[in-house]
Protein backbone atom coordinates (compact mmCIF):
# COMPACT_ATOMS: atom_id res chain seq x y z
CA UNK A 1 0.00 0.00 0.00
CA UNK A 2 1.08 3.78 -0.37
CA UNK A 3 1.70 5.98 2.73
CA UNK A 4 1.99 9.39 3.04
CA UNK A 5 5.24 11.19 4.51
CA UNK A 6 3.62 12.65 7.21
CA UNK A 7 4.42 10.33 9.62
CA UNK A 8 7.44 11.36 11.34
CA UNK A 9 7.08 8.70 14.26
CA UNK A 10 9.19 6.51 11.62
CA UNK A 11 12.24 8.63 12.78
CA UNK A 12 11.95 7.74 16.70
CA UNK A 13 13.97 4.36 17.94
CA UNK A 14 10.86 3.55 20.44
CA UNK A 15 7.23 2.75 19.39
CA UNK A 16 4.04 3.30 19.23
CA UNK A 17 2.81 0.57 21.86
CA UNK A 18 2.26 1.09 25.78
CA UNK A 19 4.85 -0.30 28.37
CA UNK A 20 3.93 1.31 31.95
CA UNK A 21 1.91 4.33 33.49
CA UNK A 22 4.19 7.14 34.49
CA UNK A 23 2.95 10.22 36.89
CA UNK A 24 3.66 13.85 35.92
CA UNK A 25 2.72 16.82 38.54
CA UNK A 26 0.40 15.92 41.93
CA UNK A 27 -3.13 15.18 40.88
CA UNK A 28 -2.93 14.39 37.02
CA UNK A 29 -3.72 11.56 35.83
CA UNK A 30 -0.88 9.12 34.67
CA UNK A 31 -0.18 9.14 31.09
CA UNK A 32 1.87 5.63 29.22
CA UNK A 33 5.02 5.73 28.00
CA UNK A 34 6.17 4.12 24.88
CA UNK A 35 7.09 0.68 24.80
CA UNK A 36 11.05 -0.55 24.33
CA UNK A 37 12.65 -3.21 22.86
CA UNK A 38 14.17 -3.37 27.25
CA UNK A 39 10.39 -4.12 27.49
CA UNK A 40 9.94 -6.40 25.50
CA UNK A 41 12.97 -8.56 26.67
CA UNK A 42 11.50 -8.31 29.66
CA UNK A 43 8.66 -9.51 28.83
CA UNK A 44 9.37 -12.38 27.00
CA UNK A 45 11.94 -13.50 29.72
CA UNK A 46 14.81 -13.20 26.92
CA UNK A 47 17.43 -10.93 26.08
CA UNK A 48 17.64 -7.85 24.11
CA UNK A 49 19.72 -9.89 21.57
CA UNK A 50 17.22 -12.56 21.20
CA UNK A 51 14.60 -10.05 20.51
CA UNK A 52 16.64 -8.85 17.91
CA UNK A 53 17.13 -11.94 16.68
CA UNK A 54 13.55 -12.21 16.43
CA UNK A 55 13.10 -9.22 14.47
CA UNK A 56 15.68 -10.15 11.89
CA UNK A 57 13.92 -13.63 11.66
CA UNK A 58 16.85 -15.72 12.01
CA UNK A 59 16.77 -19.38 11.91
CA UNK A 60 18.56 -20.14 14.85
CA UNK A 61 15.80 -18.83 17.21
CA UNK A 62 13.80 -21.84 18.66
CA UNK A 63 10.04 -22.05 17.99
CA UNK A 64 8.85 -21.50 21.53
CA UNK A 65 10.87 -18.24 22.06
CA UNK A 66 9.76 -16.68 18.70
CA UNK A 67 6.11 -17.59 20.02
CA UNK A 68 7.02 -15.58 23.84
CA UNK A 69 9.19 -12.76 22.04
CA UNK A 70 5.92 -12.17 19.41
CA UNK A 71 3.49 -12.80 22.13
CA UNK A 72 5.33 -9.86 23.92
CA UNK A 73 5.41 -7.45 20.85
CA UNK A 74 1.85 -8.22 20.45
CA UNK A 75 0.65 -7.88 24.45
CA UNK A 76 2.84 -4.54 24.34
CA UNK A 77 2.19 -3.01 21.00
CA UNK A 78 5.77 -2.72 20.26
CA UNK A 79 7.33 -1.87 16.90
CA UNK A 80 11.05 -1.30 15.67
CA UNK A 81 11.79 1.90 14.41
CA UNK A 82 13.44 2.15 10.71
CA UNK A 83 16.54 3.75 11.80
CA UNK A 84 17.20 0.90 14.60
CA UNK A 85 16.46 -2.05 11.72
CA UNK A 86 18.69 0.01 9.63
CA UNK A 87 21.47 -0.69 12.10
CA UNK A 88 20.89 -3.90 12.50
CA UNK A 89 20.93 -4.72 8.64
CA UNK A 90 17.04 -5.50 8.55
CA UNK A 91 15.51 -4.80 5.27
CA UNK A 92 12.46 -2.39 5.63
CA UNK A 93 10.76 -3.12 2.43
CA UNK A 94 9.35 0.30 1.81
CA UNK A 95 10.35 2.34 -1.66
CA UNK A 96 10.38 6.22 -1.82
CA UNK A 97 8.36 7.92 -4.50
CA UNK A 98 9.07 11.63 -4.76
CA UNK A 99 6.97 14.05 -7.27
CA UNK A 100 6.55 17.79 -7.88
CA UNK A 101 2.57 18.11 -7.25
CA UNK A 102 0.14 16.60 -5.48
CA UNK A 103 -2.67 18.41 -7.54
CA UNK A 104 -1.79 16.74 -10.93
CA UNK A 105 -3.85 13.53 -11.66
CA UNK A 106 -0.62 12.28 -13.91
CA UNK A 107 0.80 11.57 -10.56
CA UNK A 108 -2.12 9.91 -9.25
CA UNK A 109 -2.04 7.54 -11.55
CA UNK A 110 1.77 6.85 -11.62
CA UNK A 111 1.35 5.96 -8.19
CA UNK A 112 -0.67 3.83 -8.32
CA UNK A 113 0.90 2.11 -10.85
CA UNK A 114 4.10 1.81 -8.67
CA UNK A 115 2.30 0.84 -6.12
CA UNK A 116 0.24 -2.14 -7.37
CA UNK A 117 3.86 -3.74 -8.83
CA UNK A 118 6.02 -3.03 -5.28
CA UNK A 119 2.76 -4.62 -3.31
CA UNK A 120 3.19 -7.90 -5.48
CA UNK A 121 6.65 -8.10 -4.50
CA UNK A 122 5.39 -7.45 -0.66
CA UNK A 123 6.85 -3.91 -0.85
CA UNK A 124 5.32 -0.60 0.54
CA UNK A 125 5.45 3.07 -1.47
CA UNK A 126 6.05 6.17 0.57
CA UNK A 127 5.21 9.09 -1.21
CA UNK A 128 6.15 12.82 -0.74
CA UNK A 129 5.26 15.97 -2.91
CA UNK A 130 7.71 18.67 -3.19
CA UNK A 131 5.73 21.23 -4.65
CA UNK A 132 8.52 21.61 -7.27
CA UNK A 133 10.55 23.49 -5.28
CA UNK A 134 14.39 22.11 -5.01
CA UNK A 135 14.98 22.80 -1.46
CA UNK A 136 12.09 20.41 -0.49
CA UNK A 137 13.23 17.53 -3.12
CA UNK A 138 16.56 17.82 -1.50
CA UNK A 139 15.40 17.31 2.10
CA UNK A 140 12.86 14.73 0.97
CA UNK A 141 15.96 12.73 -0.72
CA UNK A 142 17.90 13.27 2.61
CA UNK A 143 14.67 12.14 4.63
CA UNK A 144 14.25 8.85 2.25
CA UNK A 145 17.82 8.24 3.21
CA UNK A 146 17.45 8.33 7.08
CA UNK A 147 14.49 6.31 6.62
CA UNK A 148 16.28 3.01 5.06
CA UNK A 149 13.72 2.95 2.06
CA UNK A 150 15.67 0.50 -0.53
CA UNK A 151 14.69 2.22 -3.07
CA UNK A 152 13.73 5.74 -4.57
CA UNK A 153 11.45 6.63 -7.13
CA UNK A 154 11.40 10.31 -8.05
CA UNK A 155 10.86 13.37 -10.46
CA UNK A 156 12.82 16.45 -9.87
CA UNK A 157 11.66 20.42 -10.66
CA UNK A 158 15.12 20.75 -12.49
CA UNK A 159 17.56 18.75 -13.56
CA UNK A 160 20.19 21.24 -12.92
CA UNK A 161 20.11 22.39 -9.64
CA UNK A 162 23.20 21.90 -7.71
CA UNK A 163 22.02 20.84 -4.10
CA UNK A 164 19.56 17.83 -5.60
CA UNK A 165 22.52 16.30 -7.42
CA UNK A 166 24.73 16.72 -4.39
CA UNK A 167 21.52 14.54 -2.59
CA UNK A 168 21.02 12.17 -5.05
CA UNK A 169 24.47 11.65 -4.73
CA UNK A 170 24.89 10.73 -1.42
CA UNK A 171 22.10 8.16 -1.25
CA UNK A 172 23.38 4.76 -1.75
CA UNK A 173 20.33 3.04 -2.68
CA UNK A 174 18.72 2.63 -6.05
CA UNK A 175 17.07 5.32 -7.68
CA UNK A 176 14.69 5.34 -11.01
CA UNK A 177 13.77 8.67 -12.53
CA UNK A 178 10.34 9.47 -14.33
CA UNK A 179 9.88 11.83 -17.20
CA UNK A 180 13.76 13.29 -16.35
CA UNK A 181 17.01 12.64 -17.07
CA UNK A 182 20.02 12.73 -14.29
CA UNK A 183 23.45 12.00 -14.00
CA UNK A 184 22.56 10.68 -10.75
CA UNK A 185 19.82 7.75 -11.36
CA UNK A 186 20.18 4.54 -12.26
CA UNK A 187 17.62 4.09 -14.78
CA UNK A 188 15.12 6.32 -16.38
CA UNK A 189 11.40 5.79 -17.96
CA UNK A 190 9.71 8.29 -20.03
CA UNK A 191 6.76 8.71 -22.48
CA UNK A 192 8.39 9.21 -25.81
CA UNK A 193 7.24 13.08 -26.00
CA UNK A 194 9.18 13.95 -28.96
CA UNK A 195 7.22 11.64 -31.17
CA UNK A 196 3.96 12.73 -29.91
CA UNK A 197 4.43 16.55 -30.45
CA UNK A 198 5.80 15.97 -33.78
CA UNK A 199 3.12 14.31 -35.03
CA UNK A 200 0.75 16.81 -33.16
CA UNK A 201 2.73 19.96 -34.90
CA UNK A 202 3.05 18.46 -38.20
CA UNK A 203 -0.73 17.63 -38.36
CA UNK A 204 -1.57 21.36 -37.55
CA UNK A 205 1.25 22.52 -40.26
CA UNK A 206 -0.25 20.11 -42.64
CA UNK A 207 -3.52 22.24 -41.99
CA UNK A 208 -1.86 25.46 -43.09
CA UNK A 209 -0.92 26.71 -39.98
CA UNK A 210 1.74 28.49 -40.25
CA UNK A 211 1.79 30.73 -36.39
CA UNK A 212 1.50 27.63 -33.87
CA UNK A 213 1.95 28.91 -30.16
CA UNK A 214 3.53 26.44 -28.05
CA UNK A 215 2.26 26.79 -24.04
CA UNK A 216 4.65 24.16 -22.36
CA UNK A 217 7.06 24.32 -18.68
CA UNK A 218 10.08 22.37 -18.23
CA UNK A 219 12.81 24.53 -19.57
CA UNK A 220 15.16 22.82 -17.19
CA UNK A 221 13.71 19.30 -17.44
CA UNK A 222 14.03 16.36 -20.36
CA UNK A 223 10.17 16.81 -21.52
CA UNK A 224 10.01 20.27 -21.87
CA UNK A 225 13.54 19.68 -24.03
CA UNK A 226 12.22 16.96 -25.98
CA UNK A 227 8.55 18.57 -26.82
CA UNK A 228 10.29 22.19 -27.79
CA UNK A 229 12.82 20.19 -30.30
CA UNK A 230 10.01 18.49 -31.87
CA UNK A 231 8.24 21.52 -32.33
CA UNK A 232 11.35 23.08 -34.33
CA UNK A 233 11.91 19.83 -36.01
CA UNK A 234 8.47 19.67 -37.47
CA UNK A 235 8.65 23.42 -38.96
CA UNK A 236 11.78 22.77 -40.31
CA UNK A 237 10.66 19.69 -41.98
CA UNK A 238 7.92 22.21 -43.45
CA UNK A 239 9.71 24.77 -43.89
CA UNK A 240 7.99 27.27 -41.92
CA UNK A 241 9.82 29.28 -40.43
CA UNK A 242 9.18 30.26 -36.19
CA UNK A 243 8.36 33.41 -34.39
CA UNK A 244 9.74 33.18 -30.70
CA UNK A 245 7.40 35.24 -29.29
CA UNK A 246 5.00 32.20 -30.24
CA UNK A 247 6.95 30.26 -27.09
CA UNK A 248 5.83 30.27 -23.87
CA UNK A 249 7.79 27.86 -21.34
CA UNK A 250 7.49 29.05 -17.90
CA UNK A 251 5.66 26.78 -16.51
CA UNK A 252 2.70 24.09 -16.36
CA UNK A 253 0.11 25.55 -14.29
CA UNK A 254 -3.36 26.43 -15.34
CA UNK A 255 -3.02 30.60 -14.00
CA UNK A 256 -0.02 30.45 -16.50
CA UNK A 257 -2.32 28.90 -19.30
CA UNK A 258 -4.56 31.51 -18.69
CA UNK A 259 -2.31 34.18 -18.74
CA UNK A 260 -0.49 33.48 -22.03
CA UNK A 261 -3.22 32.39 -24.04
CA UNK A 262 -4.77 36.11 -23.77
CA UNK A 263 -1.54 37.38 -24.82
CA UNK A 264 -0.50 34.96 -27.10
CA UNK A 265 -4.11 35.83 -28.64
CA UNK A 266 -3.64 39.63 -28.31
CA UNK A 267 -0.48 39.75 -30.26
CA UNK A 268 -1.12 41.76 -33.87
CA UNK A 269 0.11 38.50 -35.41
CA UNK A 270 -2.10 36.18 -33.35
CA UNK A 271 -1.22 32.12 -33.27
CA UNK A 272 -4.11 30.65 -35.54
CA UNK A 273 -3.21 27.04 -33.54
CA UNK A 274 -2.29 26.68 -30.05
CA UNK A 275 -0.39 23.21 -28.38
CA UNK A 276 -1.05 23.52 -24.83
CA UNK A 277 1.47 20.73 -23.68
CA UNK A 278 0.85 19.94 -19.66
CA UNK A 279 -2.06 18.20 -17.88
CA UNK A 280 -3.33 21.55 -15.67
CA UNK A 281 -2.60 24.39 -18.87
CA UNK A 282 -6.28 23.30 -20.41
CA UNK A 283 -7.91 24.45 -17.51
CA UNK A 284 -6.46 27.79 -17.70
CA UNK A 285 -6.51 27.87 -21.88
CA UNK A 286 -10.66 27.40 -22.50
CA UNK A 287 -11.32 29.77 -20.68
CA UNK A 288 -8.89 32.51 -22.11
CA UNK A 289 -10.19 31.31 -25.39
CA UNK A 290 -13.46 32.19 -24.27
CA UNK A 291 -12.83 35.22 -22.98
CA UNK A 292 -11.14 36.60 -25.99
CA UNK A 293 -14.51 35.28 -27.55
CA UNK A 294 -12.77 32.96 -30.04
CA UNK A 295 -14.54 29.81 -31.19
CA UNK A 296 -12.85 26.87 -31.48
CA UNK A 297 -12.10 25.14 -34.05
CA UNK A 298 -13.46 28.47 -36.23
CA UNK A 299 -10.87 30.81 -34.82
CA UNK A 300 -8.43 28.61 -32.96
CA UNK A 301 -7.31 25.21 -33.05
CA UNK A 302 -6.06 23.25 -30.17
CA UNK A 303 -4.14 20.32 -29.06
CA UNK A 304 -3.33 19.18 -25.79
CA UNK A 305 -1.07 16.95 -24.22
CA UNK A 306 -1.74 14.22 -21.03
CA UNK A 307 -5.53 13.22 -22.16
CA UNK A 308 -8.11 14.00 -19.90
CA UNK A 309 -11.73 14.21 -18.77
CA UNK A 310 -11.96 17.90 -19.35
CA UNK A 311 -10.02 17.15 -22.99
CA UNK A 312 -13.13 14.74 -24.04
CA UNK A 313 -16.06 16.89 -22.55
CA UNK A 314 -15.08 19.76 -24.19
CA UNK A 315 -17.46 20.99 -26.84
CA UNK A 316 -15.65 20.51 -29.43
CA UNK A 317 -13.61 17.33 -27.61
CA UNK A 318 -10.01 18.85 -27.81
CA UNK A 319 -7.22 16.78 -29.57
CA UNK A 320 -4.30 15.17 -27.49
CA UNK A 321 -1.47 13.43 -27.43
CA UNK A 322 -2.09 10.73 -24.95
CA UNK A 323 0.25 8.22 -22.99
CA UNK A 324 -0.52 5.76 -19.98
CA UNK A 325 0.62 7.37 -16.69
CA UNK A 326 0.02 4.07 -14.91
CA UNK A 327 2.47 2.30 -17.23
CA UNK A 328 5.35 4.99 -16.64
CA UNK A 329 4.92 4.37 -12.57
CA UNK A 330 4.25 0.51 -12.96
CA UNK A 331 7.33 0.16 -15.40
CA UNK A 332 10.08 2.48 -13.07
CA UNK A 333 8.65 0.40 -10.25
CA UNK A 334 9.50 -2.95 -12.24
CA UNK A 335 13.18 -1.48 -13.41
CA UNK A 336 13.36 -0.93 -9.47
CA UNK A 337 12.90 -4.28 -8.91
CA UNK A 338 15.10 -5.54 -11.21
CA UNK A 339 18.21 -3.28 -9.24
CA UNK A 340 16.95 -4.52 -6.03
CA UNK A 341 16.94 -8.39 -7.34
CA UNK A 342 20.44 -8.38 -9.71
CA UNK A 343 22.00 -6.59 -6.39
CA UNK A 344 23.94 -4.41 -9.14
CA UNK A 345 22.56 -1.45 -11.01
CA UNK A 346 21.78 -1.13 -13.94
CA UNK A 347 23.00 1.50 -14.75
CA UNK A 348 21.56 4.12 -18.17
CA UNK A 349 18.67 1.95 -18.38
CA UNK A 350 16.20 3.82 -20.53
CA UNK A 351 12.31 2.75 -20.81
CA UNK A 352 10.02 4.57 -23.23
CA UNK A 353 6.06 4.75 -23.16
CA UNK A 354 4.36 5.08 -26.32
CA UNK A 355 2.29 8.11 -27.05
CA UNK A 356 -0.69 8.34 -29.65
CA UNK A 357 -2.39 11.35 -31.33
CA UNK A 358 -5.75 11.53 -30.92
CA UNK A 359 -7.71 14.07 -33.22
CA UNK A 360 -11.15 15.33 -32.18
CA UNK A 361 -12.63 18.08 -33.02
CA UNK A 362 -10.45 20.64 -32.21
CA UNK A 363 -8.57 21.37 -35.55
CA UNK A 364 -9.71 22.92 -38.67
CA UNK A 365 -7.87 23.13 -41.89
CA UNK A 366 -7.26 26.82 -42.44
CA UNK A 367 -6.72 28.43 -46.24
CA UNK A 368 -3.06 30.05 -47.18
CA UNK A 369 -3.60 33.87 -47.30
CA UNK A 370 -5.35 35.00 -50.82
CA UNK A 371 -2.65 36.66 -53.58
CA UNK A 372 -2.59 40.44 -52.91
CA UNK A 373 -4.99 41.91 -55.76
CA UNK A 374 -3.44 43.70 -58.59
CA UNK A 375 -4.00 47.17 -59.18
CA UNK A 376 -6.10 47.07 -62.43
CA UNK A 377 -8.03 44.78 -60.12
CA UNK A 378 -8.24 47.40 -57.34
CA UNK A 379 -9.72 50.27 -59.89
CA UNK A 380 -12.08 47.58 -61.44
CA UNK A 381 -10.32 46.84 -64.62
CA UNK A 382 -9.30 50.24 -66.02
C-alpha cells in the first residue's frame, strides 16, 4: 500500500505501543510511555539480543521463544523503528516515491501504478510531494535516506540544480527517474514526448498553420527539451519558419495557461493554432479562449497533451497526445525491482512509453492567405 510522509514517528527508535503508566505533577492523571525493545525482553523473559534476533527472523531462534518474544510485541504493541532495523541490517521493504505536485492527476495515476507492482513483490510506497521546489526535493531525498527505504522513485523540478545532485548523490540506494534525465539515477522511464508533439505539430502545419503557439514548462527538465525540439523539427521539416514570441515555457500551471493564451491571442500576429502541452494548462486555456470570444475550431485550433476528462467533454472534444501514466509508474517500479533483485545497477537503463495522437474536433484546416490583388483589379479593370 502507499503511505503518506507525514508520519514522522518513523524517525523515533521507540514505538508506538504502551509499556507502563508514568505520573507527571500531583493530581494528574498518569499518562503511558512508549514501549522498548528493554520491554519487550522483559517480557518475553529473553534478552535484548534474542529479541533482535527475532526481528531479523533468524533461523537459529527456537520455535517457543519466537512464540514468547511475538506474544510480547503483540501484548505490548511494540514496533522497531526504521533507523534501529537500519542498524541492525534488517531490510524495511518500503520504496520512496518523490513528485513535484500533489494536484496533478498524472501523478495519481503513476502511483498507483508503482504501487500495485512493489505490493506484489510485498513492498510498501512512501510518497512525498515537493511542490517543485528544489529545497524540499533535497530534504525529501535526505529524509528517504534516514528512513532506510531500498529504493527511490522520483521526479525532480530541475535537472540542474546543484544541491539535488549533491543529494542524489549521497544516497546509496537505487534510484529510477520518471519523465527526467540525471546523471545521478540509475535508470530512467519516459513517455516518448518527442514523437507525440511531432506528429501533433506536423498535423496542424499540414492544416496550413503556419503561427503555432507552443504553451509548455520544463525549460530545465528532459520533456520540456524533448517537446520544444520536436516543435522546431516539425517546422523545419515544413519549412515554416518560427516566431519566438509564439513560445511560452514558464511553466505548467493552469493561472499560466490563462495568462499566455490572452496574450499569445492579443499579439497583432495572433497564433491561428495553439499546443497547450501539460495536464493543468487546459484548464487555464478554454477559458482565455473564451474570454477573448474565439470559437474553437473556427478561430483557434487546439491540441493538448496528457488526455483527460476535461479534454473529451469539451465541446468541441479537444485533440491530445495521450500516454498511460500508470504504465510509466508501474514500469520504473518494475526497473526498481530488477536493481533490487540483480543486487547491481543497472546503470543508463532507458524505458520509453508510447504516445498516440488523438484528433477530435479541435482542428480545422485553415486556407493560405489570398494573392494580394493587382492594381487594375483594385480600380475595377481600367
Amino acid at each position: 500500500m502507499a503511505r503518506g510522509i507525514a508520519a514522522d514517528d518513523m524517525t523515533t527508535g521507540t514505538a508506538t505501543g504502551v509499556a507502563a503508566d508514568t505520573t507527571t505533577a500531583a493530581g494528574e492523571a498518569p499518562t503511558r510511555r512508549r514501549a522498548t525493545v528493554k520491554d519487550v525482553a522483559r517480557e518475553a523473559g529473553v534478552s535484548i539480543g534474542t529479541v533482535s534476533r527475532v526481528i531479523r527472523q533468524e533461523s537459529s531462534v527456537t520455535a517457543d521463544i519466537r512464540e514468547k518474544v511475538e506474544a510480547a510485541i503483540l501484548r505490548l504493541g511494540w514496533q522497531p523503528s526504521m533507523a534501529a532495523q537500519s542498524m541492525r541490517g534488517v531490510r524495511s521493504r518500503t520504496i520512496g516515491f518523490i513528485f513535484a505536485d500533489i494536484r496533478n492527476p498524472l501523478y495519481a495515476e503513476m502511483v498507483k501504478g508503482a504501487e500495485d507492482l512493489l505490493s506484489e513483490h510485498g513492498y510498501m510506497l512512501i510518497v512525498a510531494s515537493s511542490d517543485g521546489r528544489p529545497e524540499r526535493e533535497q530534504a525529501l531525498i535526505d529524509r528517504f535516506s534516514r528512513w532506510n527505504v531500498e529504493g527511490l522513485l522520483f521526479s525532480i523540478e530541475d535537472e540542474s540544480h546543484p544541491q539535488v545532485a549533491r543529494a542524489l548523490a549521497r544516497v546509496d540506494f537505487p534510484k529510477v527517474m520518471i519523465e527526467r534525465a540525471h546523471d545521478n539515477a540509475d535508470a530512467r522511464v519516459c513517455a516518448d514526448h518527442y514523437r507525440g508533439t511531432l506528429h501533433a505539430a506536423e498535423y496542424l502545419l499540414d492544416l496550413g498553420h503556419r503561427r503555432i503557439g507552443l504553451i509548455s514548462g520544463g525549460r530545465r527538465t528532459w520533456v520540456g527539451r524533448s517537446r520544444l525540439q520536436a516543435y522546431r523539427d516539425a517546422h523545419a521539416s515544413r519549412g515554416v519558419p518560427i516566431d519566438q514570441r509564439l513560445l511560452r515555457l514558464d511553466s505548467f500551471s493552469q493561472s499560466y495557461g490563462f495568462r499566455e493564451t490572452q496574450l499569445l491571442l492579443g499579439l497583432d500576429e495572433p497564433p491561428s493554432a495553439i499546443l497547450a502541452l501539460g495536464m493543468r494548462l487546459l484548464a487555464g486555456v478554454l477559458p482565455a479562449v473564451r474570454s477573448r470570444r474565439c470559437v474553437i475550431p473556427r478561430d483557434l485550433s487546439l491540441v493538448v497533451s496528457n488526455d483527460s476528462e476535461l479534454a473529451q467533454l469539451a465541446t468541441p472534444a479537444i485533440s491530445a497526445i495521450r500516454y498511460d501514466p500508470y504504465a510509466l509508474g508501474r514500469e520504473a517500479a518494475q526497473l526498481l525491482m530488477k536493481n533490487l533483485g540483480h543486487g547491481e545497477r543497472l546503470s543508463g537503463t532507458r524505458l520509453e512509453i508510447p504516445t498516440e495522437f488523438v484528433m477530435r474536433e479541435s482542428c480545422a484546416r485553415i486556407a493560405p492567405n489570398p494573392p494580394a490583388a493587382r492594381p487594375d483589379e483594385q480600380q475595377g479593370g481600367r
